[in-house]
PDB file of N, CA and C in Angstrom:
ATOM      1  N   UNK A   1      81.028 272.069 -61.136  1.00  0.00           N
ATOM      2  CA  UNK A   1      80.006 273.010 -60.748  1.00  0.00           C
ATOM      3  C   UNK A   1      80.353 273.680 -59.411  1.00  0.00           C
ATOM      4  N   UNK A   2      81.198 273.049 -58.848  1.00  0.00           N
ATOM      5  CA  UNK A   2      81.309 273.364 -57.447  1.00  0.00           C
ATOM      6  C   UNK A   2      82.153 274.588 -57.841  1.00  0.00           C
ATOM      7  N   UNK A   3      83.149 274.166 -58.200  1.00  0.00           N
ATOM      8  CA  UNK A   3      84.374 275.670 -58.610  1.00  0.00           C
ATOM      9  C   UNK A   3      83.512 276.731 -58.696  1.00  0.00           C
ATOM     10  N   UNK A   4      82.658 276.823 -59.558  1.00  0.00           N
ATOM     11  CA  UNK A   4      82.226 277.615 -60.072  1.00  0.00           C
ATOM     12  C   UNK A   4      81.417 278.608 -59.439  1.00  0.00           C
ATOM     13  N   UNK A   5      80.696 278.248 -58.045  1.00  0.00           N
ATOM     14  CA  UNK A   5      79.892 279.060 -56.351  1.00  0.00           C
ATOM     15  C   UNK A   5      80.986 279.216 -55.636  1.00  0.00           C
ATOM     16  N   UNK A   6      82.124 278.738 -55.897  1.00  0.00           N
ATOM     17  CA  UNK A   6      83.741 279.274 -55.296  1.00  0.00           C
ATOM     18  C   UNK A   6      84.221 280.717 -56.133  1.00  0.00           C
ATOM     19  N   UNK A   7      84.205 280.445 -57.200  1.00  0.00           N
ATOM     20  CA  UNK A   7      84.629 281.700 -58.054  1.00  0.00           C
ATOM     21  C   UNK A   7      83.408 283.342 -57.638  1.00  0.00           C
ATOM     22  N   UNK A   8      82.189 282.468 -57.602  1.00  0.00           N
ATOM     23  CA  UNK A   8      80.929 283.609 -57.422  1.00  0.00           C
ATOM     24  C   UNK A   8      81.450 284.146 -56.074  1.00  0.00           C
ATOM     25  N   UNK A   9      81.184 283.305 -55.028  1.00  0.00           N
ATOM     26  CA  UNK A   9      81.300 283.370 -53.625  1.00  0.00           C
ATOM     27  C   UNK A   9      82.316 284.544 -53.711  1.00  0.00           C
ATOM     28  N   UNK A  10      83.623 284.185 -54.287  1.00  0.00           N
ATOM     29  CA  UNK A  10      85.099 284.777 -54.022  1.00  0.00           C
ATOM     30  C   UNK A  10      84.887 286.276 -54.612  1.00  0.00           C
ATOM     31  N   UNK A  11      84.468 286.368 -55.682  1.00  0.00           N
ATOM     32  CA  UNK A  11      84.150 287.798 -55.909  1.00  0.00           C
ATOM     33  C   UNK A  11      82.898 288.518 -55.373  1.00  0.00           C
ATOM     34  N   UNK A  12      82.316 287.969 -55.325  1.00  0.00           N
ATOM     35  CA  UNK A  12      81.489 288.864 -53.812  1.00  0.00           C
ATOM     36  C   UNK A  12      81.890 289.313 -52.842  1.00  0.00           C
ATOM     37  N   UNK A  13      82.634 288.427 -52.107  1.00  0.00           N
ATOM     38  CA  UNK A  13      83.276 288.604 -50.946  1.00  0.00           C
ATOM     39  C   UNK A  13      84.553 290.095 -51.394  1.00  0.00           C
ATOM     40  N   UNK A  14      84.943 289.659 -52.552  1.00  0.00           N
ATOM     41  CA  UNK A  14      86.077 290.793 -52.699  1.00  0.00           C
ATOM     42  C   UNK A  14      85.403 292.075 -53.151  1.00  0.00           C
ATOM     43  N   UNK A  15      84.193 291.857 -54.121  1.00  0.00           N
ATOM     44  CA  UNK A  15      83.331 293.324 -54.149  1.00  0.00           C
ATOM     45  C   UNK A  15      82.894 293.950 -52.394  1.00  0.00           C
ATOM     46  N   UNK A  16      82.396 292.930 -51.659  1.00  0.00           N
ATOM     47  CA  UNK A  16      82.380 293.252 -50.737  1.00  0.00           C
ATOM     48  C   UNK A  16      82.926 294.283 -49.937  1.00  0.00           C
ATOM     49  N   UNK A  17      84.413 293.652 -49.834  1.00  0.00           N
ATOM     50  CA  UNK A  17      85.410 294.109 -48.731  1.00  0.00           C
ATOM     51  C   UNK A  17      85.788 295.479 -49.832  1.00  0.00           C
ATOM     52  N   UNK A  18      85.957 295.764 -50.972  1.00  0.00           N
ATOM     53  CA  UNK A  18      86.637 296.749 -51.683  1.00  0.00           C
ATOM     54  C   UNK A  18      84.973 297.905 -51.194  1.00  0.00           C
ATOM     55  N   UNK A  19      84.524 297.819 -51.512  1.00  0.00           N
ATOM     56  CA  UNK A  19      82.836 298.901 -51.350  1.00  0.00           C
ATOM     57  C   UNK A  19      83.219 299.402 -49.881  1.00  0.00           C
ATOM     58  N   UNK A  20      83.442 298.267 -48.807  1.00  0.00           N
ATOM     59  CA  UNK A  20      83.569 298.910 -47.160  1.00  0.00           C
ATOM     60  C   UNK A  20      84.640 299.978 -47.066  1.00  0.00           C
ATOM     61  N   UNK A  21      85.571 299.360 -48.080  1.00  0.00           N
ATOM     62  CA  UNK A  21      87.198 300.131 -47.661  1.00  0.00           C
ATOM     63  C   UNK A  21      86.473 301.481 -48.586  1.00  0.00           C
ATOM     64  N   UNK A  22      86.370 301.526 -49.547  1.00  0.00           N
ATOM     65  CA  UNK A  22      85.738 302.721 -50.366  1.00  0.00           C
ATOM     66  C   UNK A  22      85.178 303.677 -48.984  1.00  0.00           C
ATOM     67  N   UNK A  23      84.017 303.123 -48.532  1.00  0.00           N
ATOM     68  CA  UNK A  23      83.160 303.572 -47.598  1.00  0.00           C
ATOM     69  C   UNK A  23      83.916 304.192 -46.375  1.00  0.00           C
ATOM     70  N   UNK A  24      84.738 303.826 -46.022  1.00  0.00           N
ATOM     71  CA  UNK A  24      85.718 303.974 -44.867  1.00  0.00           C
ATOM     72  C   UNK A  24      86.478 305.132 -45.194  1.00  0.00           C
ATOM     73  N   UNK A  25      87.056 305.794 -46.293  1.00  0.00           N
ATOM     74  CA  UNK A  25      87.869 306.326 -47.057  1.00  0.00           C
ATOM     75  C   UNK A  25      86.916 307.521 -46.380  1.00  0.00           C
ATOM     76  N   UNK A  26      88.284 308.753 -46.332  1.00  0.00           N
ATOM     77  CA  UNK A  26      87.725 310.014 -46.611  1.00  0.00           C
ATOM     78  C   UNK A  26      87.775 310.289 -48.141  1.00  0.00           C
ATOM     79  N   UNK A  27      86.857 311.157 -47.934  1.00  0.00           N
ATOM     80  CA  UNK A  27      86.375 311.896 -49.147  1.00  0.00           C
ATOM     81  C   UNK A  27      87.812 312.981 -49.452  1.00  0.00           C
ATOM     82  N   UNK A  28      87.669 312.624 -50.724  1.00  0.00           N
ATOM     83  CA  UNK A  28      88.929 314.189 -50.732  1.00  0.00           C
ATOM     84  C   UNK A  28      88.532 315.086 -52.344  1.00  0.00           C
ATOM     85  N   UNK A  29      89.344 316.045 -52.326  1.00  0.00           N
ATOM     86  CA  UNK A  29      88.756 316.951 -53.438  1.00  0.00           C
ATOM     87  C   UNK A  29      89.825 317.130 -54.359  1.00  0.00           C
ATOM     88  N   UNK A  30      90.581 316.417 -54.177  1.00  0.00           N
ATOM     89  CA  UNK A  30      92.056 316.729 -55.257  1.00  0.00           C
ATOM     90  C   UNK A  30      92.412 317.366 -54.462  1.00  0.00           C
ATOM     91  N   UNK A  31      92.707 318.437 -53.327  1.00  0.00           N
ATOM     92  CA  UNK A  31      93.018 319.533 -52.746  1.00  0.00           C
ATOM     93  C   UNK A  31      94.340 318.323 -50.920  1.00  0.00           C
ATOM     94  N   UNK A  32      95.369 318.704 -51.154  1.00  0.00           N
ATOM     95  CA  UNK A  32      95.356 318.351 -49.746  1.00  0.00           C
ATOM     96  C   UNK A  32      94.890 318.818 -48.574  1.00  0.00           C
ATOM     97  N   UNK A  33      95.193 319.112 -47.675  1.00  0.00           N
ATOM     98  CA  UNK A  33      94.609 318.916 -46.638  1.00  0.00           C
ATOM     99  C   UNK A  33      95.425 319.739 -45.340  1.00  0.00           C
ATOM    100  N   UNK A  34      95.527 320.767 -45.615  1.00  0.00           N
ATOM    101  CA  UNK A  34      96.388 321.721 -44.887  1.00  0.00           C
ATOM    102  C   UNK A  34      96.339 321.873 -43.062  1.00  0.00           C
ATOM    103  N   UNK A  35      97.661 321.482 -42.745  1.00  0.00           N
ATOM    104  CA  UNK A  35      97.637 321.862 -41.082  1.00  0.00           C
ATOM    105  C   UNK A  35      97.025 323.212 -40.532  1.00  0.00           C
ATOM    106  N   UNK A  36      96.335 323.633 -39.898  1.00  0.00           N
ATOM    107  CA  UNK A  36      95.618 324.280 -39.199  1.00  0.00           C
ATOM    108  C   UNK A  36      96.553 325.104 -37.936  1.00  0.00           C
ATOM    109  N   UNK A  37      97.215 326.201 -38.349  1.00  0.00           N
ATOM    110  CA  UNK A  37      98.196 326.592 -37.360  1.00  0.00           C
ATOM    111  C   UNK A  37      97.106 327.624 -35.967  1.00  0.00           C
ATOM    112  N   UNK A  38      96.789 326.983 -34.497  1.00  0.00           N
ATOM    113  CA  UNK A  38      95.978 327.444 -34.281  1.00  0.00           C
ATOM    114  C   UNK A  38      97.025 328.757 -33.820  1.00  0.00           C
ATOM    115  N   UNK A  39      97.706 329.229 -33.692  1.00  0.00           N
ATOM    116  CA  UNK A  39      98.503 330.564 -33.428  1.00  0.00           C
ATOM    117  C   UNK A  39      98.049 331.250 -34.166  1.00  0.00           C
ATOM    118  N   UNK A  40      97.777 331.338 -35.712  1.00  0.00           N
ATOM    119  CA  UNK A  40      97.529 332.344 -37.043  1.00  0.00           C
ATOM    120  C   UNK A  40      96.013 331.832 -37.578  1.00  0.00           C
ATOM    121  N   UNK A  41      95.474 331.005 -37.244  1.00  0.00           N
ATOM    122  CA  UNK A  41      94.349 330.675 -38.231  1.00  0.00           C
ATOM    123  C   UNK A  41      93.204 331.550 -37.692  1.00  0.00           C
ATOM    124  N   UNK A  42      92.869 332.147 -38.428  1.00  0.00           N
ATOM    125  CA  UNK A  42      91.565 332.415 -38.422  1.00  0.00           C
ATOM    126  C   UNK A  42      90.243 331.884 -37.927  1.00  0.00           C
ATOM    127  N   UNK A  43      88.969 332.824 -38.044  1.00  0.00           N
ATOM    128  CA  UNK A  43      87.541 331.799 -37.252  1.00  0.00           C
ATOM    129  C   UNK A  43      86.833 330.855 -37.974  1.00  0.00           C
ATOM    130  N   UNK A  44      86.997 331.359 -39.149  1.00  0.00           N
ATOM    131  CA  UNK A  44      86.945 330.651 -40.282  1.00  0.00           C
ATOM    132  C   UNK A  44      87.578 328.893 -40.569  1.00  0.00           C
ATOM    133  N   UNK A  45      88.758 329.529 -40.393  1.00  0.00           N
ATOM    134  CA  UNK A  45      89.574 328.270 -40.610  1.00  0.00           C
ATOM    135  C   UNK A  45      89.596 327.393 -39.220  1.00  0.00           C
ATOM    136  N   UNK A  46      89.598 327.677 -38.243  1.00  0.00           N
ATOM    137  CA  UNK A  46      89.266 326.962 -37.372  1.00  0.00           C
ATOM    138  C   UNK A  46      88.008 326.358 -37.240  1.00  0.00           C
ATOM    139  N   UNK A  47      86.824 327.128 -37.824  1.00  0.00           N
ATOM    140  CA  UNK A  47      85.431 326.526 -37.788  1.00  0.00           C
ATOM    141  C   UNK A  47      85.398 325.433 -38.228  1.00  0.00           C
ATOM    142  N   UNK A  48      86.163 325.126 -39.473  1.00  0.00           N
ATOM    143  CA  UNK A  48      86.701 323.872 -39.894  1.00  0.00           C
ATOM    144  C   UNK A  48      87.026 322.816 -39.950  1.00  0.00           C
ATOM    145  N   UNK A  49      87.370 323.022 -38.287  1.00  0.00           N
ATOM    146  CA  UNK A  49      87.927 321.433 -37.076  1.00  0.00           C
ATOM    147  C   UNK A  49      86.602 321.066 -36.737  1.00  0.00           C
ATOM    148  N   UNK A  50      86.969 319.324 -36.505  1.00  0.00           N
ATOM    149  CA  UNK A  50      85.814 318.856 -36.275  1.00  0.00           C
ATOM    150  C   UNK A  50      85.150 319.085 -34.927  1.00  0.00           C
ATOM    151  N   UNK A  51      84.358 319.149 -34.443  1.00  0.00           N
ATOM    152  CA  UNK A  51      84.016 319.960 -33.189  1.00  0.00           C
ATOM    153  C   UNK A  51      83.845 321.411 -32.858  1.00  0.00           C
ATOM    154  N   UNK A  52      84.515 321.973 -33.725  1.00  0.00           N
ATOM    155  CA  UNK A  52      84.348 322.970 -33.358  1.00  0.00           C
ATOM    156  C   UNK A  52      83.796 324.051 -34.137  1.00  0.00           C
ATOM    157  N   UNK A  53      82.715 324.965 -34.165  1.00  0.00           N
ATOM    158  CA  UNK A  53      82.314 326.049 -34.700  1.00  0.00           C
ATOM    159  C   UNK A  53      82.081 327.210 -34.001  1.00  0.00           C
ATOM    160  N   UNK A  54      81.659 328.013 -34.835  1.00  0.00           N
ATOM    161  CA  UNK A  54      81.878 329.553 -34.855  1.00  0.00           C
ATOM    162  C   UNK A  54      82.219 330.356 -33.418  1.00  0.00           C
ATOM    163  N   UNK A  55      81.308 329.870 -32.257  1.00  0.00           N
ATOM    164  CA  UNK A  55      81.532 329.882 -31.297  1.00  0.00           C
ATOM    165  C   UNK A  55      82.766 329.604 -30.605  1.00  0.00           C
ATOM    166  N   UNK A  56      83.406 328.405 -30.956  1.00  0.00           N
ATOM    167  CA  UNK A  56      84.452 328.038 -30.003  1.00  0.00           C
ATOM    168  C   UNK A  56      86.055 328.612 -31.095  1.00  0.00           C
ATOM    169  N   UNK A  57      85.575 328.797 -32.123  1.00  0.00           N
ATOM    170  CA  UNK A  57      86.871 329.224 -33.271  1.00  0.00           C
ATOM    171  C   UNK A  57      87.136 330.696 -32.558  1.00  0.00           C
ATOM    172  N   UNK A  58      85.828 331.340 -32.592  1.00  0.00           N
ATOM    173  CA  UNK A  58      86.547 333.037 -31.273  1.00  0.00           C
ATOM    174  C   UNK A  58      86.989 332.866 -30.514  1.00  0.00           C
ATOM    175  N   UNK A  59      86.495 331.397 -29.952  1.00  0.00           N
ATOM    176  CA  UNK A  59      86.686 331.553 -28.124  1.00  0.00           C
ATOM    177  C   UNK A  59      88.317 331.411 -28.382  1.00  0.00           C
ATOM    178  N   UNK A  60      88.670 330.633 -29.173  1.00  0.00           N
ATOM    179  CA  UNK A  60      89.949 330.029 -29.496  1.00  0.00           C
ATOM    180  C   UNK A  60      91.287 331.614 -29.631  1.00  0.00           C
ATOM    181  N   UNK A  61      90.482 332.481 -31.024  1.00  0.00           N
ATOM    182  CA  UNK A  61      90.963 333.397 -31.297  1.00  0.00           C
ATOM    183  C   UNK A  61      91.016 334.430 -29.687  1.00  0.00           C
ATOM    184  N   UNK A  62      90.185 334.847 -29.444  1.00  0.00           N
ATOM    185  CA  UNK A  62      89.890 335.522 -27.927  1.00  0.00           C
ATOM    186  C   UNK A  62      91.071 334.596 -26.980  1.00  0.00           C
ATOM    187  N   UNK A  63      91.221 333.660 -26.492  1.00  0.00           N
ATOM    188  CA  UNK A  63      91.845 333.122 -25.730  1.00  0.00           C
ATOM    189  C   UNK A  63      93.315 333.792 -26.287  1.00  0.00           C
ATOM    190  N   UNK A  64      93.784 333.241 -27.732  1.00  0.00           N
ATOM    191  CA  UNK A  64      95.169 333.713 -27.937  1.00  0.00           C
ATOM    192  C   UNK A  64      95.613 335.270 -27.840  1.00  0.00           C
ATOM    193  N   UNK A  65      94.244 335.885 -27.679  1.00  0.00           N
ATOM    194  CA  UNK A  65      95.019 337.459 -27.660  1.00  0.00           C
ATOM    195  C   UNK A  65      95.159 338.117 -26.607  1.00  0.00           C
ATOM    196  N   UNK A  66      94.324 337.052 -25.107  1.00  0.00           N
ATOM    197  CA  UNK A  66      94.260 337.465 -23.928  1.00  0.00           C
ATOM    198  C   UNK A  66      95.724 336.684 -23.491  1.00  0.00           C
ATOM    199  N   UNK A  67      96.282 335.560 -23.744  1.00  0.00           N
ATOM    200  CA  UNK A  67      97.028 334.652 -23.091  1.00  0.00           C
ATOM    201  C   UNK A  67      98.176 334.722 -24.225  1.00  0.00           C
ATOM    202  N   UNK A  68      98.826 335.288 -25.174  1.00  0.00           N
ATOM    203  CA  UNK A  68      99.512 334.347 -26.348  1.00  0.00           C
ATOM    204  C   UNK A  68      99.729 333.551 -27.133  1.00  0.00           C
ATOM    205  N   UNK A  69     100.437 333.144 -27.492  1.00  0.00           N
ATOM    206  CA  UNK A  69     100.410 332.161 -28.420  1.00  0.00           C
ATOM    207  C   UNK A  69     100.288 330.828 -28.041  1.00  0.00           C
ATOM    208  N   UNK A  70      99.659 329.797 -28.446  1.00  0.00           N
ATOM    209  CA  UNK A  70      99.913 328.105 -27.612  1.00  0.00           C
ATOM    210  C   UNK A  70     100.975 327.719 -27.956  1.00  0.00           C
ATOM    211  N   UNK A  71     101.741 327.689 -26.967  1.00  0.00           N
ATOM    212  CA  UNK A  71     103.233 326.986 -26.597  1.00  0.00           C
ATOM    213  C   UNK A  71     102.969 325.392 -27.224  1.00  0.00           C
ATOM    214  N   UNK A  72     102.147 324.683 -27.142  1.00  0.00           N
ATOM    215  CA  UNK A  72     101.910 323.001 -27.345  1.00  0.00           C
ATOM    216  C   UNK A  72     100.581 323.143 -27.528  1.00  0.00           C
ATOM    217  N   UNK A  73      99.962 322.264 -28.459  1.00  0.00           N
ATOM    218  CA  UNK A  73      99.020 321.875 -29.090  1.00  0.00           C
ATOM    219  C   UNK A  73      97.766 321.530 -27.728  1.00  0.00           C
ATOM    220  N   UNK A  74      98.199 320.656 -26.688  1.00  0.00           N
ATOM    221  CA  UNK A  74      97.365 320.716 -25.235  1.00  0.00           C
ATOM    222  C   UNK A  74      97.151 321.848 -24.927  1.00  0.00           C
ATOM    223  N   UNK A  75      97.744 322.656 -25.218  1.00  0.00           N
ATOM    224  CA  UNK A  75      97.385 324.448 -24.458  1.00  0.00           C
ATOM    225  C   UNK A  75      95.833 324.408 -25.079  1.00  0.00           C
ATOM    226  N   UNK A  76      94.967 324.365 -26.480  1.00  0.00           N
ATOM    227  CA  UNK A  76      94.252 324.334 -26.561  1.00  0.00           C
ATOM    228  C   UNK A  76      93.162 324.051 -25.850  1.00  0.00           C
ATOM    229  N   UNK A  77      93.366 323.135 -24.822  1.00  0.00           N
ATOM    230  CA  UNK A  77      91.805 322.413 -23.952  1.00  0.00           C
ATOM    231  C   UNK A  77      92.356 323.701 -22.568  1.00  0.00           C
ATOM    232  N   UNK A  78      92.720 324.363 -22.799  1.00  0.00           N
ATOM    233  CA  UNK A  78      92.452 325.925 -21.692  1.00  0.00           C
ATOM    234  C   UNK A  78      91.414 326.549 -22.280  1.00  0.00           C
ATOM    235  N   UNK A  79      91.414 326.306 -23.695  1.00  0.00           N
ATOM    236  CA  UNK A  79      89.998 327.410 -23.840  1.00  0.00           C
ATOM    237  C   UNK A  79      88.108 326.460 -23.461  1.00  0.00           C
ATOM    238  N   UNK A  80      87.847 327.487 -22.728  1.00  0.00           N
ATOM    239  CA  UNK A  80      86.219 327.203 -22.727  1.00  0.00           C
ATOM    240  C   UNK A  80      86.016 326.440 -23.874  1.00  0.00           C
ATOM    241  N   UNK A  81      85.721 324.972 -23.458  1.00  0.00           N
ATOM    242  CA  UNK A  81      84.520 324.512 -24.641  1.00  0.00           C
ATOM    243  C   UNK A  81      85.632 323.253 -25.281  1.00  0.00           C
ATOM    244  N   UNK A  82      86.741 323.581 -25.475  1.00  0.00           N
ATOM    245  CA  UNK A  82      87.574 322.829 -26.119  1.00  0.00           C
ATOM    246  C   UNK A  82      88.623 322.009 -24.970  1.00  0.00           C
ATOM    247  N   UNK A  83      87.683 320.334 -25.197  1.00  0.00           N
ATOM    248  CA  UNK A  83      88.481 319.616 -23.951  1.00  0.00           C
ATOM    249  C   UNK A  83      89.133 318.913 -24.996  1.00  0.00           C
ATOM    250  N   UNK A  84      89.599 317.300 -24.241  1.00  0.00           N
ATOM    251  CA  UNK A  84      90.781 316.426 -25.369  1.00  0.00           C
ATOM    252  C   UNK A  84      90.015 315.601 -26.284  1.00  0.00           C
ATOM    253  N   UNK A  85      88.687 315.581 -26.416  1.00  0.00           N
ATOM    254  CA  UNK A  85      87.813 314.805 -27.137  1.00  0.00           C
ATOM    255  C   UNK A  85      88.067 315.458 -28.610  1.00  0.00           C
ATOM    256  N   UNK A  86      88.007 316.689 -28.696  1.00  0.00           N
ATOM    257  CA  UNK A  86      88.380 317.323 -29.584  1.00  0.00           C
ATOM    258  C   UNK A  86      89.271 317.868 -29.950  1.00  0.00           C
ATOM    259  N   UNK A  87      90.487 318.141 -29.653  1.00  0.00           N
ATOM    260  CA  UNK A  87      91.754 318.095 -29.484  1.00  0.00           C
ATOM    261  C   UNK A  87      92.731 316.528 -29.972  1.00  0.00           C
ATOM    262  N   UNK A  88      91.658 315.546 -29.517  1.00  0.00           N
ATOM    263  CA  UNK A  88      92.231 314.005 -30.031  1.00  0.00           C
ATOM    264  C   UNK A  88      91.467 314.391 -31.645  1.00  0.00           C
ATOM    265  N   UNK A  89      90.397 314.317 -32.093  1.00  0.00           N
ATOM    266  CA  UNK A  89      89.804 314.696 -33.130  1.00  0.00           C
ATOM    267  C   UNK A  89      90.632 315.125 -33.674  1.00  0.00           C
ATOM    268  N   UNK A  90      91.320 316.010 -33.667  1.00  0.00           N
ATOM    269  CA  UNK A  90      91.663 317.134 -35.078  1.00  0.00           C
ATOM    270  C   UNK A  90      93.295 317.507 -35.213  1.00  0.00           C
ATOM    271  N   UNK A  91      94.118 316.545 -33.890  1.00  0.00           N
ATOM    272  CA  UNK A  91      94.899 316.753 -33.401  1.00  0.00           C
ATOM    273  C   UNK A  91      95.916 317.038 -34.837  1.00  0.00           C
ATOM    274  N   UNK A  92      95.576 315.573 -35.443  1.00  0.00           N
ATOM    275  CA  UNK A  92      96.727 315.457 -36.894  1.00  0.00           C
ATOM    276  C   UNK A  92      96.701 316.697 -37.677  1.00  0.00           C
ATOM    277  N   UNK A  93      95.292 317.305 -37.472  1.00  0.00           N
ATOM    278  CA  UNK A  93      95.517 318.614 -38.382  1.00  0.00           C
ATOM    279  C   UNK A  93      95.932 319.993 -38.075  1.00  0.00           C
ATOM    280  N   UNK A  94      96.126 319.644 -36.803  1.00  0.00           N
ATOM    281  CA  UNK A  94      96.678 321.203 -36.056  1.00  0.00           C
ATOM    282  C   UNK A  94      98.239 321.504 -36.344  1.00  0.00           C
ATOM    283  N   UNK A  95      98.733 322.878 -35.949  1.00  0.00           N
ATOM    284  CA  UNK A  95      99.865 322.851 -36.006  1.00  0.00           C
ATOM    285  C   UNK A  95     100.317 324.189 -35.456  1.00  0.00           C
ATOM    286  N   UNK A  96     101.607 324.341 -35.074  1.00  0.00           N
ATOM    287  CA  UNK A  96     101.976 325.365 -34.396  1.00  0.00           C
ATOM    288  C   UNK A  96     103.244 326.117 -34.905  1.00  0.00           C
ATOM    289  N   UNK A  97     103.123 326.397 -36.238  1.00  0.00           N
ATOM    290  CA  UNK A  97     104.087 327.281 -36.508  1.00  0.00           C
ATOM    291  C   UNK A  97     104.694 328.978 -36.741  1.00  0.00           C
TER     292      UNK A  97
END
């Protein structure tokens, strides 16, 4: 009988831990998940990053047409609004090509 609140126990515990990891998981759409070139992207597509909307996606666009292109991905926290909190955020999805 005992085995047997071992066997229960054990799959609980493993429904358990599989539901958290589920939970933990991003969501995805079949679609990958495209780098974000902030040199060319749009307000749109920048609205996109986490932190940042409509507001700071111009400020972003506005910044590159007064200053150029961002040399390094840190050039970003020059614009108003966008420090490294968000910049650490979204970093994996940026890109500079």
């Amino acid at each position: 009988m005992q085995w047997i609140k071992h066997i229960i126990l054990s799959a609980c515990l493993t429904l358990g831990v599989l539901s958290v990891q589920a939970a933990e998981a991003p969501a995805t759409t079949g679609t990958e998940v495209k780098a974000v070139n902030i040199n060319t992207a749009t307000a749109e597509q920048l609205s996109q990053l986490d932190g940042i909307g409509k507001a700071k996606a111009e400020a972003i666009i506005l910044y590159r047409k007064q200053h150029g292109q961002f040399k390094s991905l840190d050039d970003i926290t020059q614009v108003k609004g966008i420090g490294q909190v968000i910049l650490d955020k979204n970093r994996a999805l940026l890109a500079l090509e």
